[in-house]
N, C-alpha and C. Protein backbone atom coordinates (compact mmCIF):
# COMPACT_ATOMS: atom_id res chain seq x y z
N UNK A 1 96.73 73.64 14.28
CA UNK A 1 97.71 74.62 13.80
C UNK A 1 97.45 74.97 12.33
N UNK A 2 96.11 75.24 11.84
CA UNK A 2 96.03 75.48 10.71
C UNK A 2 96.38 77.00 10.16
N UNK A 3 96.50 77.43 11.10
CA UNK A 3 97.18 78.87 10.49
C UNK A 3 98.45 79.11 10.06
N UNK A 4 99.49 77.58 9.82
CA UNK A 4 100.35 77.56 8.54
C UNK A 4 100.18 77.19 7.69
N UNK A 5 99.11 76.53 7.51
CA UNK A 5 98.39 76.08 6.09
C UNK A 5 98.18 76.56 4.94
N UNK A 6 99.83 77.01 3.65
CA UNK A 6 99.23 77.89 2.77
C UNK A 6 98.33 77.24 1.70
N UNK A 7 97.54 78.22 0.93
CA UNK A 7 96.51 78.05 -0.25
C UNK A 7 97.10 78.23 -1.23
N UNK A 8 95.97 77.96 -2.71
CA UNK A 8 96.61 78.74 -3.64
C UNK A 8 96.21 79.98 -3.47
N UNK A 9 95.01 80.23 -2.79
CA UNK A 9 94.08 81.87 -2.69
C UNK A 9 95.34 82.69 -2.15
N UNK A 10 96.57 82.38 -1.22
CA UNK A 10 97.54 83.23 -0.39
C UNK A 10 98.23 83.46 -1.85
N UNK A 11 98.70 82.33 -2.91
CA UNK A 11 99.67 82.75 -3.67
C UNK A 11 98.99 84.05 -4.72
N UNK A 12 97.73 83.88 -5.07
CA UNK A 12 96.98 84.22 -6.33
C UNK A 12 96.62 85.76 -5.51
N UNK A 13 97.02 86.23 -4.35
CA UNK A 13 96.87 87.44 -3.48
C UNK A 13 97.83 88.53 -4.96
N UNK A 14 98.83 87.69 -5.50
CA UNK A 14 99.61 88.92 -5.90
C UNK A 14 99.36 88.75 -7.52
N UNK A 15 97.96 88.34 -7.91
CA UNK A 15 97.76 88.49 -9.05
C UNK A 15 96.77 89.66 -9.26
N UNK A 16 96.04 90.12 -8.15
CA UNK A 16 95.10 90.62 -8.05
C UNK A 16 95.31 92.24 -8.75
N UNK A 17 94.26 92.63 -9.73
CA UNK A 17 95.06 94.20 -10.06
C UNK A 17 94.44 94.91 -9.22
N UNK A 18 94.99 96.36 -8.42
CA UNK A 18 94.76 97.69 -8.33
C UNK A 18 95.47 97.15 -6.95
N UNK A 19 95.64 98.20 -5.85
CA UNK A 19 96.37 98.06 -5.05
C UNK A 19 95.49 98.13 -4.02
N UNK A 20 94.21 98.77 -3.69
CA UNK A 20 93.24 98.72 -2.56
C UNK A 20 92.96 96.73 -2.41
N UNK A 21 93.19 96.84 -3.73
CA UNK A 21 92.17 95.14 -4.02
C UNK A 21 92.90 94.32 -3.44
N UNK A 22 94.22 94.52 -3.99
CA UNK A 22 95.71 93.56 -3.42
C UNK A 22 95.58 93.68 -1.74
N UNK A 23 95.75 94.92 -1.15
CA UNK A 23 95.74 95.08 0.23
C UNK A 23 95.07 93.95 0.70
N UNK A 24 93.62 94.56 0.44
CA UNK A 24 92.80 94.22 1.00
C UNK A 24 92.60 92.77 1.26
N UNK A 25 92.96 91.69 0.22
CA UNK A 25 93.31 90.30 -0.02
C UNK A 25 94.66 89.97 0.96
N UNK A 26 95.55 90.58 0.68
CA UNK A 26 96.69 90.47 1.48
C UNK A 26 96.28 90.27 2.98
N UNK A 27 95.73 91.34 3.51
CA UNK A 27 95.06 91.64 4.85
C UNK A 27 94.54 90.15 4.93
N UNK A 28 93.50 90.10 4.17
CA UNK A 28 92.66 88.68 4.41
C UNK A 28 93.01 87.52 4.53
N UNK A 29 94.10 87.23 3.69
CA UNK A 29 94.51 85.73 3.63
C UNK A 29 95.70 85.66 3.98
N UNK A 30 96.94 86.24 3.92
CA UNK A 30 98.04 85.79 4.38
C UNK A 30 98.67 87.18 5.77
N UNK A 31 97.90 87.90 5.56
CA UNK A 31 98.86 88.46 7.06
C UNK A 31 98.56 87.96 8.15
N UNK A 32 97.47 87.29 8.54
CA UNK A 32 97.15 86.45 9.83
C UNK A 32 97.90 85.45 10.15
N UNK A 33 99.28 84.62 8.93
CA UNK A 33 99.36 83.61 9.05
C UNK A 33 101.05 84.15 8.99
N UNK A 34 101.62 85.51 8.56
CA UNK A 34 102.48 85.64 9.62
C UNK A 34 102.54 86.22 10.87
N UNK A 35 101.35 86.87 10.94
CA UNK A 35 101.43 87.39 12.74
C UNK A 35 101.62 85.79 13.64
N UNK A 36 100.65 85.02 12.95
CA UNK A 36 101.04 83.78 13.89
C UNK A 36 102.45 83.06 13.94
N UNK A 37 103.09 83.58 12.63
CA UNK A 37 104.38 83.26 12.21
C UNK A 37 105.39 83.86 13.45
N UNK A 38 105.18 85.11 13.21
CA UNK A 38 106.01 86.29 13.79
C UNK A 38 105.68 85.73 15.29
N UNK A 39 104.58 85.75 15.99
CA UNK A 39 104.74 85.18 17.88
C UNK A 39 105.78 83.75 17.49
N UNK A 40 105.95 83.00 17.07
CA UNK A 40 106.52 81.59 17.30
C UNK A 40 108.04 81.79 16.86
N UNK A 41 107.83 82.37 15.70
CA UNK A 41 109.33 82.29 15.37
C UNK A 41 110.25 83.93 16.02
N UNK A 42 110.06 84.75 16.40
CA UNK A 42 110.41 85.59 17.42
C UNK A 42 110.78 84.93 18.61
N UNK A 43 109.67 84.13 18.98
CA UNK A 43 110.79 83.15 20.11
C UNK A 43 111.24 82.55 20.20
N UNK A 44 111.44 82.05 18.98
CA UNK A 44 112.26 80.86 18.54
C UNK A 44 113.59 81.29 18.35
N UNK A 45 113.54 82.69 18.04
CA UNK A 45 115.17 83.25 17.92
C UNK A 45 115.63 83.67 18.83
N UNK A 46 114.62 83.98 20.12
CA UNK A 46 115.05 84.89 21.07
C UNK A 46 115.69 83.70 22.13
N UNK A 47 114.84 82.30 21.72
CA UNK A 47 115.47 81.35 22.71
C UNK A 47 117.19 80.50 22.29
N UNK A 48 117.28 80.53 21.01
CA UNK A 48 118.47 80.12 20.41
C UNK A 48 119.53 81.71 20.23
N UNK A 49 118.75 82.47 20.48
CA UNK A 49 120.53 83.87 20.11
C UNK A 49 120.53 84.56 21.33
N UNK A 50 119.91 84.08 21.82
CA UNK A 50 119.97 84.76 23.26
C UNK A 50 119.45 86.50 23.89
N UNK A 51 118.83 86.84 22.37
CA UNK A 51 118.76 88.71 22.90
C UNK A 51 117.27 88.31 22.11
N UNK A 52 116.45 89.06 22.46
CA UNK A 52 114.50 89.23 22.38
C UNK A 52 114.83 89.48 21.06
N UNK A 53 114.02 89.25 20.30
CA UNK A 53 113.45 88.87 18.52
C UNK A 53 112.07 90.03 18.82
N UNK A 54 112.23 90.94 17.77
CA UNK A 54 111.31 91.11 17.51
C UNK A 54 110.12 90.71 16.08
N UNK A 55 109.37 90.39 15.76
CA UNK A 55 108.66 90.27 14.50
C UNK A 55 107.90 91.48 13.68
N UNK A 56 108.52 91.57 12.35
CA UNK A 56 107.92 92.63 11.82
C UNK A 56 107.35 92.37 10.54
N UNK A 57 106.11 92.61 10.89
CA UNK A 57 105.09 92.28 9.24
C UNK A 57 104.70 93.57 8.40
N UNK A 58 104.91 92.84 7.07
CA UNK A 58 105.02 94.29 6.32
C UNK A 58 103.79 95.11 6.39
N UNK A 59 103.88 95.92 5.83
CA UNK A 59 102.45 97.05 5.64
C UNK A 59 102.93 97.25 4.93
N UNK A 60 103.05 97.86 3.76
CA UNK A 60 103.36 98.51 2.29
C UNK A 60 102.65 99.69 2.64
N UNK A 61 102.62 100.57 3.80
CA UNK A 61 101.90 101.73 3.85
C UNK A 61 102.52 102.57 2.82
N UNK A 62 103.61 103.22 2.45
CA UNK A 62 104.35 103.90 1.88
C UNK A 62 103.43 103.80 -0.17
N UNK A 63 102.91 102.32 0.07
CA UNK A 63 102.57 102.39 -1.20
C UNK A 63 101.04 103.33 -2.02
N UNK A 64 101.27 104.27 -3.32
CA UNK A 64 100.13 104.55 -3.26
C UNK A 64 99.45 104.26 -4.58
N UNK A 65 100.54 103.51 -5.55
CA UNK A 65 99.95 102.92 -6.81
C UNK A 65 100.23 101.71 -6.90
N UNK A 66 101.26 101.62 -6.94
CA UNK A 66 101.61 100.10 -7.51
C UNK A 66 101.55 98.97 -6.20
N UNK A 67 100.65 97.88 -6.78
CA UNK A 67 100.20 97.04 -5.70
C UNK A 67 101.83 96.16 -5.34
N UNK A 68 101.95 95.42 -4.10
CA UNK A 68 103.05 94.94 -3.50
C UNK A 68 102.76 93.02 -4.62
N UNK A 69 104.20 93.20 -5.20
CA UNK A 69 104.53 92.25 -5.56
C UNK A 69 104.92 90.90 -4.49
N UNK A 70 105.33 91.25 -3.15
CA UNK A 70 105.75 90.31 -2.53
C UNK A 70 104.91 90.37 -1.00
N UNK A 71 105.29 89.85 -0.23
CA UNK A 71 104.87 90.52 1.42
C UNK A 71 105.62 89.59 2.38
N UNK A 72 105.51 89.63 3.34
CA UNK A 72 106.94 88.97 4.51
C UNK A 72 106.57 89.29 5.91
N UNK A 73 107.32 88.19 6.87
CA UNK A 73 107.58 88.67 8.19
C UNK A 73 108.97 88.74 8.65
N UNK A 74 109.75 89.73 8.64
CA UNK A 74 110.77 89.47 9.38
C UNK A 74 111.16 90.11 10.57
N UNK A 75 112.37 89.03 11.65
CA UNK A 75 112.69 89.02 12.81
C UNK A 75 113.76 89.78 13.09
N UNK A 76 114.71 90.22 13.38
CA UNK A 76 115.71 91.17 14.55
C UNK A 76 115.29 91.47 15.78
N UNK A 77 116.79 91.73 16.29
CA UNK A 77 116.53 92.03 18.05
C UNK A 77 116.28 93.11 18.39
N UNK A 78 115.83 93.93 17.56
CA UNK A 78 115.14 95.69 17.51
C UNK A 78 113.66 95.91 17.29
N UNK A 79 112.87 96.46 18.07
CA UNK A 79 111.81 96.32 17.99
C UNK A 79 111.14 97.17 16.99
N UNK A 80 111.65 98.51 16.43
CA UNK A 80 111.51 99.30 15.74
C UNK A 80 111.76 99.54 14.12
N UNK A 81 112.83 98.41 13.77
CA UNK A 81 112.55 97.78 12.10
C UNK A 81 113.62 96.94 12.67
N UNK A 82 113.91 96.47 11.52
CA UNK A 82 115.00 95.16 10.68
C UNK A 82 116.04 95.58 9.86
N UNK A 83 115.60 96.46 9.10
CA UNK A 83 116.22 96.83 7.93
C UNK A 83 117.56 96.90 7.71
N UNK A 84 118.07 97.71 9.27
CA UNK A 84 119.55 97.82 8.80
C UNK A 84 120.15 97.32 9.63
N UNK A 85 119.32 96.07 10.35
CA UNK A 85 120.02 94.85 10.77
C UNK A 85 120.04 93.70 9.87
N UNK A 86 120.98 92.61 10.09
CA UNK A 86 121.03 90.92 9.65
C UNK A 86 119.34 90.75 10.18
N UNK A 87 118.81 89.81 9.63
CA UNK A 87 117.55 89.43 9.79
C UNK A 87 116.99 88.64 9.17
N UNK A 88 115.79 87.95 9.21
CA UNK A 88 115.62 86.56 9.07
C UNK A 88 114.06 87.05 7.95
N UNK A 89 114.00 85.85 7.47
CA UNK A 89 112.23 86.42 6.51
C UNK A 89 111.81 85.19 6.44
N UNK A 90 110.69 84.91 6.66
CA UNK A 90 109.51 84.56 6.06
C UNK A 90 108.25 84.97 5.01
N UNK A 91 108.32 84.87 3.77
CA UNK A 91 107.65 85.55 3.16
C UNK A 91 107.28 84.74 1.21
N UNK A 92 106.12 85.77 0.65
CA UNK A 92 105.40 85.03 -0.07
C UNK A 92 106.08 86.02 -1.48
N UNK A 93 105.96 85.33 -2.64
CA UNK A 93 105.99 85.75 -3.92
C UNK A 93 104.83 85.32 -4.77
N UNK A 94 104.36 85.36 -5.84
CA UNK A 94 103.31 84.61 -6.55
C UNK A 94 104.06 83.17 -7.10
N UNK A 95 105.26 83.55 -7.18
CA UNK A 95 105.87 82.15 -7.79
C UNK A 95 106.32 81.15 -6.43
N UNK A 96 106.61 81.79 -5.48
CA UNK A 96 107.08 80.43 -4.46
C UNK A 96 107.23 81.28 -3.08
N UNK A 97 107.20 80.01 -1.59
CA UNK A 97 107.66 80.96 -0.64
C UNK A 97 108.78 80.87 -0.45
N UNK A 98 109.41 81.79 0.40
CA UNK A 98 111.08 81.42 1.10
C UNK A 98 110.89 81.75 2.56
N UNK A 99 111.92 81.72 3.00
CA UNK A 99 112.49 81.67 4.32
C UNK A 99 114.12 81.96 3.94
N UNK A 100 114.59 82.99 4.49
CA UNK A 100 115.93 83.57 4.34
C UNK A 100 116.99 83.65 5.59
N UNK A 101 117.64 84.16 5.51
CA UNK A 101 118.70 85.20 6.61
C UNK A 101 119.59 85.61 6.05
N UNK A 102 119.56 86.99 6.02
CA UNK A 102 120.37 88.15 5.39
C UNK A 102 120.75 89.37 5.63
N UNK A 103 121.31 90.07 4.58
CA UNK A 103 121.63 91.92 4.90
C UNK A 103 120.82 92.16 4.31
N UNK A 104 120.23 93.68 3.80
CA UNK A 104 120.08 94.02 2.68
C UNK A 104 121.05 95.31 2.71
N UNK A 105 120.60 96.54 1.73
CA UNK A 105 121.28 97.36 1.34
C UNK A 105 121.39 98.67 2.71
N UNK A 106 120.55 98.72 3.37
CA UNK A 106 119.80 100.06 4.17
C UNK A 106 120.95 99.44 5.37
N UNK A 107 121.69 98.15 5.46
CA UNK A 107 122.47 98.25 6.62
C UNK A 107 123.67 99.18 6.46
N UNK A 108 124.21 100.03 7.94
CA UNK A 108 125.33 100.59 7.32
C UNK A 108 126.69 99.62 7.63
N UNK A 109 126.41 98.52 7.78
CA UNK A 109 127.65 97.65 8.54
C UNK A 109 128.16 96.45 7.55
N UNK A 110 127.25 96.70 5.85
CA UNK A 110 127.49 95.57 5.39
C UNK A 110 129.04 95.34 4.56
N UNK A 111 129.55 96.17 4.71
CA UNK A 111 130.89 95.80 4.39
C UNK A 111 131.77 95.27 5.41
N UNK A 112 131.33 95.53 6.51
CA UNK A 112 132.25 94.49 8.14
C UNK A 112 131.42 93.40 7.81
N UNK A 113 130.33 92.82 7.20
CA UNK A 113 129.54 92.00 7.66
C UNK A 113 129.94 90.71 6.51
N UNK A 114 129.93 91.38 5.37
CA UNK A 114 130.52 90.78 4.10
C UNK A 114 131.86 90.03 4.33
N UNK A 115 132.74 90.85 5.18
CA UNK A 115 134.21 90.21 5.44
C UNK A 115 133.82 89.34 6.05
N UNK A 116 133.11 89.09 7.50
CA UNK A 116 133.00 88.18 8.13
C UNK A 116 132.34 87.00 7.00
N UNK A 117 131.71 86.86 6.44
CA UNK A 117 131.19 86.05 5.28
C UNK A 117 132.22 85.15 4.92
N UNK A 118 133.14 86.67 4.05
CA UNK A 118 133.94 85.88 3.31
C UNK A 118 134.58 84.84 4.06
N UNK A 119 135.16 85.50 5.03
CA UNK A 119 136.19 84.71 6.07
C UNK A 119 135.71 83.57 6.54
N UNK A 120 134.24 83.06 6.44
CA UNK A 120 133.72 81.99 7.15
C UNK A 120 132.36 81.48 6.22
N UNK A 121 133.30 81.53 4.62
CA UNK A 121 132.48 80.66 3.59
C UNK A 121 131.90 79.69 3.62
N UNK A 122 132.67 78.87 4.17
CA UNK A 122 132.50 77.50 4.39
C UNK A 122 130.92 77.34 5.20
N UNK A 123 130.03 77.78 6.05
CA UNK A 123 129.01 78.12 6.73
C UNK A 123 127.82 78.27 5.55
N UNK A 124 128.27 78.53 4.40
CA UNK A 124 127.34 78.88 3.20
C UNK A 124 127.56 77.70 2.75
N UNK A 125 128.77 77.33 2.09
CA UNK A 125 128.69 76.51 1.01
C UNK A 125 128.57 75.08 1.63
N UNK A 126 128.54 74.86 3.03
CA UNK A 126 128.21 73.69 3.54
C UNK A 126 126.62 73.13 3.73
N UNK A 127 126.19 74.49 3.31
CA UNK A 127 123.90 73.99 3.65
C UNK A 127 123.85 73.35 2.41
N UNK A 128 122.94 72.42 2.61
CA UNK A 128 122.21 71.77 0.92
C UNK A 128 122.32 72.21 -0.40
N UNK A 129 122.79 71.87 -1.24
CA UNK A 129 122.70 72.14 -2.20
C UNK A 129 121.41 72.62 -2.75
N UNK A 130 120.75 73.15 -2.14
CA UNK A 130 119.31 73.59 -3.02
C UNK A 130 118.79 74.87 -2.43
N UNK A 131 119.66 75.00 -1.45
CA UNK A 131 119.22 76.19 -0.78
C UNK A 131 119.54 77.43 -2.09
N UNK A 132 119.03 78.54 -1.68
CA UNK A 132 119.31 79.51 -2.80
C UNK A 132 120.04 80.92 -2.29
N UNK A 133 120.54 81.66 -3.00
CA UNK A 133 121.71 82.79 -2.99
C UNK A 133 120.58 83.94 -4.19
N UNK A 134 120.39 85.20 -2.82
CA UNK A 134 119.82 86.44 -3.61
C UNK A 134 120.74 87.27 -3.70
N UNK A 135 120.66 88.55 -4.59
CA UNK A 135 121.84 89.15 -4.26
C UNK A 135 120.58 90.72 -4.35
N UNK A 136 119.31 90.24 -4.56
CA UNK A 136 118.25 91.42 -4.76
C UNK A 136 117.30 91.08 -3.67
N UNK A 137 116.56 91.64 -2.48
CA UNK A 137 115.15 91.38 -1.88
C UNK A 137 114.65 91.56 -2.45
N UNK A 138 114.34 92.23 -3.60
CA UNK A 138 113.20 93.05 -4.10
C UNK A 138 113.27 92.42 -5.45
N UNK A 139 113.54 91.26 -5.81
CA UNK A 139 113.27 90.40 -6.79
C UNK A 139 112.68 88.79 -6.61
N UNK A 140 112.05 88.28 -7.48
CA UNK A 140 111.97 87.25 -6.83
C UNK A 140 112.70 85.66 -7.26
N UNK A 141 114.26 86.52 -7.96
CA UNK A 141 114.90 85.68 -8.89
C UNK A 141 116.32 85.24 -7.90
N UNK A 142 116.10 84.16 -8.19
CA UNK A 142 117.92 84.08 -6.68
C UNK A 142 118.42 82.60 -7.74
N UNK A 143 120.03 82.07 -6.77
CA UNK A 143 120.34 80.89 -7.72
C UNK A 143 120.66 79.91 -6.43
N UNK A 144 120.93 78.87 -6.65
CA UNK A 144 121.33 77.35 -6.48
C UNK A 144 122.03 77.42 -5.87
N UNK A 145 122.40 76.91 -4.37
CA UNK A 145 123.98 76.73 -4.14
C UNK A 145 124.59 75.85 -5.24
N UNK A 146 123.82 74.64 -5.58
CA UNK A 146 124.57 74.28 -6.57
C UNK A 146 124.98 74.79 -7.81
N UNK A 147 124.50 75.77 -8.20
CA UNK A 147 124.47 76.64 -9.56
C UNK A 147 125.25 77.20 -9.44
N UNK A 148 125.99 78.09 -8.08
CA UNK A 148 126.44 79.27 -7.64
C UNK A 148 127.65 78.86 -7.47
N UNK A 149 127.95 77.63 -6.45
CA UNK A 149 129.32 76.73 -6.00
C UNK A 149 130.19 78.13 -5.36
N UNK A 150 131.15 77.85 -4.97
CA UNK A 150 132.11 78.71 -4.08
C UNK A 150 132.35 79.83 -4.99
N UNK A 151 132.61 79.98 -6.55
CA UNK A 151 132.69 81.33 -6.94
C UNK A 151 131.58 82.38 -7.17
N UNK A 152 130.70 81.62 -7.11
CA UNK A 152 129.29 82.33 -7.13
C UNK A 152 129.05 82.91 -6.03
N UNK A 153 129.63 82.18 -5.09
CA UNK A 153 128.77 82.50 -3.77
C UNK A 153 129.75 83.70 -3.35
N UNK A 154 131.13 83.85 -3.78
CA UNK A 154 132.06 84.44 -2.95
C UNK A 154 132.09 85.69 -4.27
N UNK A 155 131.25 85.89 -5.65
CA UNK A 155 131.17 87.13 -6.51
C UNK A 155 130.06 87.79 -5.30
N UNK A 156 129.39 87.19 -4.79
CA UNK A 156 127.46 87.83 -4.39
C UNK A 156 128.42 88.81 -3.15
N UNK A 157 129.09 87.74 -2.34
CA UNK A 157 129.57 88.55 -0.93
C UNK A 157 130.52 89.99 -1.18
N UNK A 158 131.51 89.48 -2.52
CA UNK A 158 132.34 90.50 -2.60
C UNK A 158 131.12 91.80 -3.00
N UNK A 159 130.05 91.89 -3.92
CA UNK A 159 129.25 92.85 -4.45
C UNK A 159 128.92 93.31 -3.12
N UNK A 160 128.28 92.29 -2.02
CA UNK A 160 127.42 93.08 -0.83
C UNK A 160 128.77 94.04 -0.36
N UNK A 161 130.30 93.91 -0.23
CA UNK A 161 130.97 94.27 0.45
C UNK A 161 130.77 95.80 -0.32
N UNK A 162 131.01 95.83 -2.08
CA UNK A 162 131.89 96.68 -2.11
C UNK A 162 130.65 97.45 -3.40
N UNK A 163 129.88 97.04 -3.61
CA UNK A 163 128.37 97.73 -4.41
C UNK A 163 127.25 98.38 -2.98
N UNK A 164 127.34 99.64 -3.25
CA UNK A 164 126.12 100.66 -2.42
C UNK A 164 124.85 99.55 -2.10
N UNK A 165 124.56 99.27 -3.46
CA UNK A 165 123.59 98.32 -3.30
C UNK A 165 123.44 97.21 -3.09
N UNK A 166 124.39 96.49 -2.73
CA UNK A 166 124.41 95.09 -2.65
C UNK A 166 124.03 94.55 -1.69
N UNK A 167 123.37 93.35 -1.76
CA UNK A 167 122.63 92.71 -0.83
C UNK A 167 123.24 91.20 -0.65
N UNK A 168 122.98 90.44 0.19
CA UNK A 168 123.12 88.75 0.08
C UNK A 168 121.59 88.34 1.11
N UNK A 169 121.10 87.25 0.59
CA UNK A 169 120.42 86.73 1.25
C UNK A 169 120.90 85.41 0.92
N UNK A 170 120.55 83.88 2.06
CA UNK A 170 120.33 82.39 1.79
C UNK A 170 119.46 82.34 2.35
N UNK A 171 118.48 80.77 2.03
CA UNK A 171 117.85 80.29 2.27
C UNK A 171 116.85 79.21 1.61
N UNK A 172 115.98 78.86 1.97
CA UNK A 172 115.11 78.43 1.37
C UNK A 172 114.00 78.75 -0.23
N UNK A 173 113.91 78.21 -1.17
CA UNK A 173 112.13 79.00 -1.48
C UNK A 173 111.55 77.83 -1.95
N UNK A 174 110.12 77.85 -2.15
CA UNK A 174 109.59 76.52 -2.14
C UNK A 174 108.55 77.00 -3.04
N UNK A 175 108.53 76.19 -3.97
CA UNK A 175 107.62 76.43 -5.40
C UNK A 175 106.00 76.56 -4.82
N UNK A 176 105.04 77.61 -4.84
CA UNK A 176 104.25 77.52 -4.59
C UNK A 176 102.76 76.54 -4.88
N UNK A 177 103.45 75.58 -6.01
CA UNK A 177 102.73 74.32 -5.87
C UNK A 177 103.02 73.54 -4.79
N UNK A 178 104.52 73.71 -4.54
CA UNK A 178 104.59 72.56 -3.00
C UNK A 178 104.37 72.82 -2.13
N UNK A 179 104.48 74.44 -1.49
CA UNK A 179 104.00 74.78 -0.71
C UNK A 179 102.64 74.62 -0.17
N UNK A 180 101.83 74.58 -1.27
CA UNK A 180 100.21 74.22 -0.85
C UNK A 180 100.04 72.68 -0.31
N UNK A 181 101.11 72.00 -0.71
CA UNK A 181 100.59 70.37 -0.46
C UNK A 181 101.29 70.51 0.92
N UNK A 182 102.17 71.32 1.58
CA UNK A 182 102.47 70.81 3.01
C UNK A 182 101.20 71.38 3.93
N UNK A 183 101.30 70.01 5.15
CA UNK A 183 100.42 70.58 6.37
C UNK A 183 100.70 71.50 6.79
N UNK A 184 100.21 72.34 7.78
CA UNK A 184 100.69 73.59 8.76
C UNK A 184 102.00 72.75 9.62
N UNK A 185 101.66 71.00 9.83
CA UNK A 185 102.85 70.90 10.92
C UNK A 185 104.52 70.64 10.18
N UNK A 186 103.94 70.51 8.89
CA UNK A 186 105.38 70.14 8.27
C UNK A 186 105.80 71.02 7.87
N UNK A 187 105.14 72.01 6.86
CA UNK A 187 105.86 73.51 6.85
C UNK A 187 106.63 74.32 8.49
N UNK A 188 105.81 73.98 9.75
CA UNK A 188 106.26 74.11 10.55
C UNK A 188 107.90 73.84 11.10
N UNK A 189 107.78 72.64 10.58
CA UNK A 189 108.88 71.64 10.95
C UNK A 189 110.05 71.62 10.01
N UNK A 190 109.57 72.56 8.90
CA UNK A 190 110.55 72.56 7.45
C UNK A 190 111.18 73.67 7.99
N UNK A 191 110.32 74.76 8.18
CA UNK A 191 110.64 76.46 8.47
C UNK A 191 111.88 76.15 10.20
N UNK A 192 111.22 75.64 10.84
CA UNK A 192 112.51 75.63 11.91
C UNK A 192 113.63 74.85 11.39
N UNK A 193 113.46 73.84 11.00
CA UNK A 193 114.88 72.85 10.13
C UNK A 193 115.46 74.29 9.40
N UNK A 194 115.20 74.70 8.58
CA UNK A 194 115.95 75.65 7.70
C UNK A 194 116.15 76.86 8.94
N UNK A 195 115.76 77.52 9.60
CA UNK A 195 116.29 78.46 10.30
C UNK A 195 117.14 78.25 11.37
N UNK A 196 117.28 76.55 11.63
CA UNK A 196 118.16 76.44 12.38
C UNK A 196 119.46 76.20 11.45
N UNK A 197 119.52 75.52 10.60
CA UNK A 197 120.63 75.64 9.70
C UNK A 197 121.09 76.89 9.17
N UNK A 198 120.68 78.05 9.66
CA UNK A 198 121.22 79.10 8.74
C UNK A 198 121.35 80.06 10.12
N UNK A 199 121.39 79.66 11.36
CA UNK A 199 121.73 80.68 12.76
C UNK A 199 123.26 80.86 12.73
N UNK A 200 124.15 79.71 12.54
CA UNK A 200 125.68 80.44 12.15
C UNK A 200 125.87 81.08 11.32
N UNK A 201 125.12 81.03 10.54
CA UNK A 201 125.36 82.85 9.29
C UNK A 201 124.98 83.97 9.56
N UNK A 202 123.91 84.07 10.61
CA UNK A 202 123.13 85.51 11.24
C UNK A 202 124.16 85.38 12.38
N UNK A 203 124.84 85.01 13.45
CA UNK A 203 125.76 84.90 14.02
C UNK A 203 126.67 85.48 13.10
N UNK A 204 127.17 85.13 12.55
CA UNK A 204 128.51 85.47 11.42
C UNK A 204 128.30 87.37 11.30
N UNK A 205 127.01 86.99 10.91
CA UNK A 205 126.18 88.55 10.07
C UNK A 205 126.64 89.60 11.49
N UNK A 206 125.91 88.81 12.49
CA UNK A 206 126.00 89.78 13.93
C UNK A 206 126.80 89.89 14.54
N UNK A 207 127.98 89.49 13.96
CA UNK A 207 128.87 89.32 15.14
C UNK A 207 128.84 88.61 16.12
N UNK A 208 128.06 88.03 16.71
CA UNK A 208 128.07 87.10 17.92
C UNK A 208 128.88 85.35 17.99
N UNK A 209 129.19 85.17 19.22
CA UNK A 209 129.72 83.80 19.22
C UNK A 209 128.44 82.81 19.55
């Protein structure tokens, strides 16, 4: 199972300048290792939520200068994007990886989705203290549950409710020095531990019992 095996060559993908160059590295070293991501963990959701997972790996096609700071795989039960569903990520920064489940902004439901949050805090503030709280995808700066504690966590939800832009993500991120020292089977085994701890919040997100 060495195709979870990250490098430093996967992290040092987003140091690279010009954007053909970045692609092209991207392509090479880490999108193979979420397509393999995306078959396992697609069924991994489709067997625990009960409705088909689809997996979606980025392309930054849209981009035509500025090279992609980040890259990702994420899951929903729509085969056609994620975006403006709850949905799950796997994905790389130059500083660390994560593993999430969240809204972002492009949903139109995140103010029903936010209430349900609020109403069922306790689901957040009960994961590890180390898990982390985004309130941006498109940054690669998030905080602490411990940093955040119940008013932190319940400023991020009220913003997703009632800011155009507001987002929430939790989850994981893992300093990309540590990331390199896990095997493919323990990152394996880390990535399902954390996505199973965070299925009553995409539940929450989706509405589902």
């Amino acid at each position: 199972m060495t195709q979870y095996k990250w490098t430093n060559e996967d992290f040092a993908v987003f140091t690279i300048d010009g954007l053909e160059q970045r692609m092209e590295a991207l392509t090479t070293h880490v999108r193979p290792k979420f397509y393999a991501l995306g078959d396992a963990f697609s069924q991994f959701f489709s067997t625990h939520l009960g409705d088909e997972f689809f997996a979606h790996v980025a392309k930054h096609a849209r981009r035509t200068v500025n090279p992609p700071k980040d890259s990702w795989v994420a899951f929903a039960p729509y085969k056609r994007g994620y975006k403006s569903l709850p949905h799950f990520q796997i994905g790389l920064w130059e500083s660390h990886l994560f593993m999430m489940v969240g809204v972002i902004y492009e949903s139109p439901n995140k103010q029903q989705m936010a209430e349900r949050l609020l109403q069922n805090m306790q689901q957040i503030t009960a994961l590890p203290a180390h898990y982390m709280l985004s309130g941006d995808h498109m940054s690669p700066a998030a905080i602490s549950l411990a940093d955040a504690g119940t008013a932190g966590t319940e400023k991020l939800l009220t913003r997703l409710r009632d800011v155009k832009k507001g987002e929430f993500l939790v989850g994981v991120h893992i300093p990309a020095e540590e990331a390199v020292q896990l095997s493919s089977d323990e990152f394996y085994q880390l990535t399902e531990e954390t996505f199973t701890k965070l299925l009553p919040i995409y539940k929450t997100l989706a509405n589902i019992s």
